[in-house]
C-alpha atoms as a PDB file:
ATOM      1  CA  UNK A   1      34.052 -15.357  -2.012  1.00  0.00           C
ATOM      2  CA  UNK A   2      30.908 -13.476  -3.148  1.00  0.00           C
ATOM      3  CA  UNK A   3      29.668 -10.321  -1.183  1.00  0.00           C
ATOM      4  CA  UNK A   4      26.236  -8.100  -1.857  1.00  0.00           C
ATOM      5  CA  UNK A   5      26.789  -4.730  -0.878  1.00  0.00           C
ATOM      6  CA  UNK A   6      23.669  -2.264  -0.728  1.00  0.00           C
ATOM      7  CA  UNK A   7      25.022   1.143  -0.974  1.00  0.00           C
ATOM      8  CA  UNK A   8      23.502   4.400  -1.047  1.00  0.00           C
ATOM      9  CA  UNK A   9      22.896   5.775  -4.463  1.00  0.00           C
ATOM     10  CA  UNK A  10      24.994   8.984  -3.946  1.00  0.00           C
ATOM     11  CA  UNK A  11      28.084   6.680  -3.103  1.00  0.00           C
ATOM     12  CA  UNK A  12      27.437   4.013  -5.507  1.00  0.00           C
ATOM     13  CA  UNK A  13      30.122   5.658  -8.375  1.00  0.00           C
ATOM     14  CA  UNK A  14      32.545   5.809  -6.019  1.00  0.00           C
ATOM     15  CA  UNK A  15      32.650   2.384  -4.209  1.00  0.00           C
ATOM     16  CA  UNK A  16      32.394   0.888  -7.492  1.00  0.00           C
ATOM     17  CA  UNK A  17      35.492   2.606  -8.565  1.00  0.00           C
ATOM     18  CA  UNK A  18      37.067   1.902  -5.535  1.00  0.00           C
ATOM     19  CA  UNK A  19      36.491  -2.022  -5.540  1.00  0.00           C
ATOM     20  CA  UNK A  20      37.297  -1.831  -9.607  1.00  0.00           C
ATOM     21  CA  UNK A  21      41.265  -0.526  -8.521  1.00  0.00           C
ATOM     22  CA  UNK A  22      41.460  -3.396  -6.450  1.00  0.00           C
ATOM     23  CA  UNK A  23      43.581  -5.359  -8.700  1.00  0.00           C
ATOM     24  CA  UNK A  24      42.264  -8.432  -7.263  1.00  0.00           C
ATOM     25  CA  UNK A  25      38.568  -7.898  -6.723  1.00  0.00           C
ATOM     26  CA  UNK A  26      35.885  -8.250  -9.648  1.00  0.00           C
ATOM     27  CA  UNK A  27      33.070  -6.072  -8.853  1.00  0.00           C
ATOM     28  CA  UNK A  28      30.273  -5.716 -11.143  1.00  0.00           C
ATOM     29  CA  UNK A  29      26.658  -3.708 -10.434  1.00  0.00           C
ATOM     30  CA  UNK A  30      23.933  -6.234 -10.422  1.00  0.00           C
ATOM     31  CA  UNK A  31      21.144  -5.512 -12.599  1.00  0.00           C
ATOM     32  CA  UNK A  32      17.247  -4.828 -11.519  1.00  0.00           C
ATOM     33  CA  UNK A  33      16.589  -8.162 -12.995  1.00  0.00           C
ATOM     34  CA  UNK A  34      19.094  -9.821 -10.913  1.00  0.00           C
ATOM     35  CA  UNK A  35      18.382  -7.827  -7.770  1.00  0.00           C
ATOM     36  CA  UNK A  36      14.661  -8.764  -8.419  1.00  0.00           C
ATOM     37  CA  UNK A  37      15.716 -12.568  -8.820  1.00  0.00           C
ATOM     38  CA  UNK A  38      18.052 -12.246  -5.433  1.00  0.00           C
ATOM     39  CA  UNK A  39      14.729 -10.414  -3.885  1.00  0.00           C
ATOM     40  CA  UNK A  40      12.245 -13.742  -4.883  1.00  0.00           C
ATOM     41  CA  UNK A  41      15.226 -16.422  -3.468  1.00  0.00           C
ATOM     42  CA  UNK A  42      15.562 -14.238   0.231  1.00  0.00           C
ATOM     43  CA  UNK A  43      11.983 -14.772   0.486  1.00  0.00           C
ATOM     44  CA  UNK A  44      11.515 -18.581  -0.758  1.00  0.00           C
ATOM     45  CA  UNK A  45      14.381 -19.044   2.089  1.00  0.00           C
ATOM     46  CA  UNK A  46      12.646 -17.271   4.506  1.00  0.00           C
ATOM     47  CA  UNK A  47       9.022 -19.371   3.577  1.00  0.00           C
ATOM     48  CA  UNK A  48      11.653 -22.690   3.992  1.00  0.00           C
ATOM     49  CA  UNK A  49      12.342 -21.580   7.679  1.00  0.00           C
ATOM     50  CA  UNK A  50       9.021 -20.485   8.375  1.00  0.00           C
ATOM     51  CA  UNK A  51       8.417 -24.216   7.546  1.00  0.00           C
ATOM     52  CA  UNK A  52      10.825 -25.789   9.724  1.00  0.00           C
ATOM     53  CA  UNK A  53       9.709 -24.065  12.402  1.00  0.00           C
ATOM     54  CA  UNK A  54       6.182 -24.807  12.212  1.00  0.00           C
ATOM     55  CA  UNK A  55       4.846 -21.201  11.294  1.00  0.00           C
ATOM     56  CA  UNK A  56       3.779 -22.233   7.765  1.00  0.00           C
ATOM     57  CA  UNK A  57       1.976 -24.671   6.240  1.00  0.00           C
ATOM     58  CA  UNK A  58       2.571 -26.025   3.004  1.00  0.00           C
ATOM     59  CA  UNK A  59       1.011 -28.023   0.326  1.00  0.00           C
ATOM     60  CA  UNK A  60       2.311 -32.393  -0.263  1.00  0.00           C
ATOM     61  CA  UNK A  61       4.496 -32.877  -3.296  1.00  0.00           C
ATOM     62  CA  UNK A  62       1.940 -35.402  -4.285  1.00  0.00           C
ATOM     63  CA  UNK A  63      -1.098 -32.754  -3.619  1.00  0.00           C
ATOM     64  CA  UNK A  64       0.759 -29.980  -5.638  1.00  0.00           C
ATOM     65  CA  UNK A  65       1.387 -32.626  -8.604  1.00  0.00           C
ATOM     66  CA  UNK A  66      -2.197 -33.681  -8.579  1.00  0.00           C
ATOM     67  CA  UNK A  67      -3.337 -30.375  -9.317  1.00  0.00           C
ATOM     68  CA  UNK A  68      -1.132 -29.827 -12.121  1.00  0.00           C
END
């Protein structure tokens, strides 16, 4: 199982050590890049649902091929 964990910056070093001792836990920091990446996929979920509910309005597959 995965888990994201946003903790505060002060406590960071130590929860990272903490999960690290864990012999069978395999905690790594995720990188800006990553974060930014896990950032653009929260909202592209949250446009989906927006969708299914009838809040958004979205462009045909055949429309958005056309204008490529």
């Amino acid at each position: 199982m995965k888990v994201m964990l946003d903790i505060k910056d002060n406590k960071a070093d130590f929860v990272m050590e903490l999960l690290r001792s864990l012999p069978f836990v395999k905690a790594e920091q995720i990188s800006p890049a990553n974060d930014s990446l896990s950032d653009n996929i929260k909202a592209g979920l949250q446009e989906v649902r927006l969708f299914k509910k009838g809040e958004l309005k979205t462009t045909s597959a055949k429309d958005f091929l056309s204008e490529l």
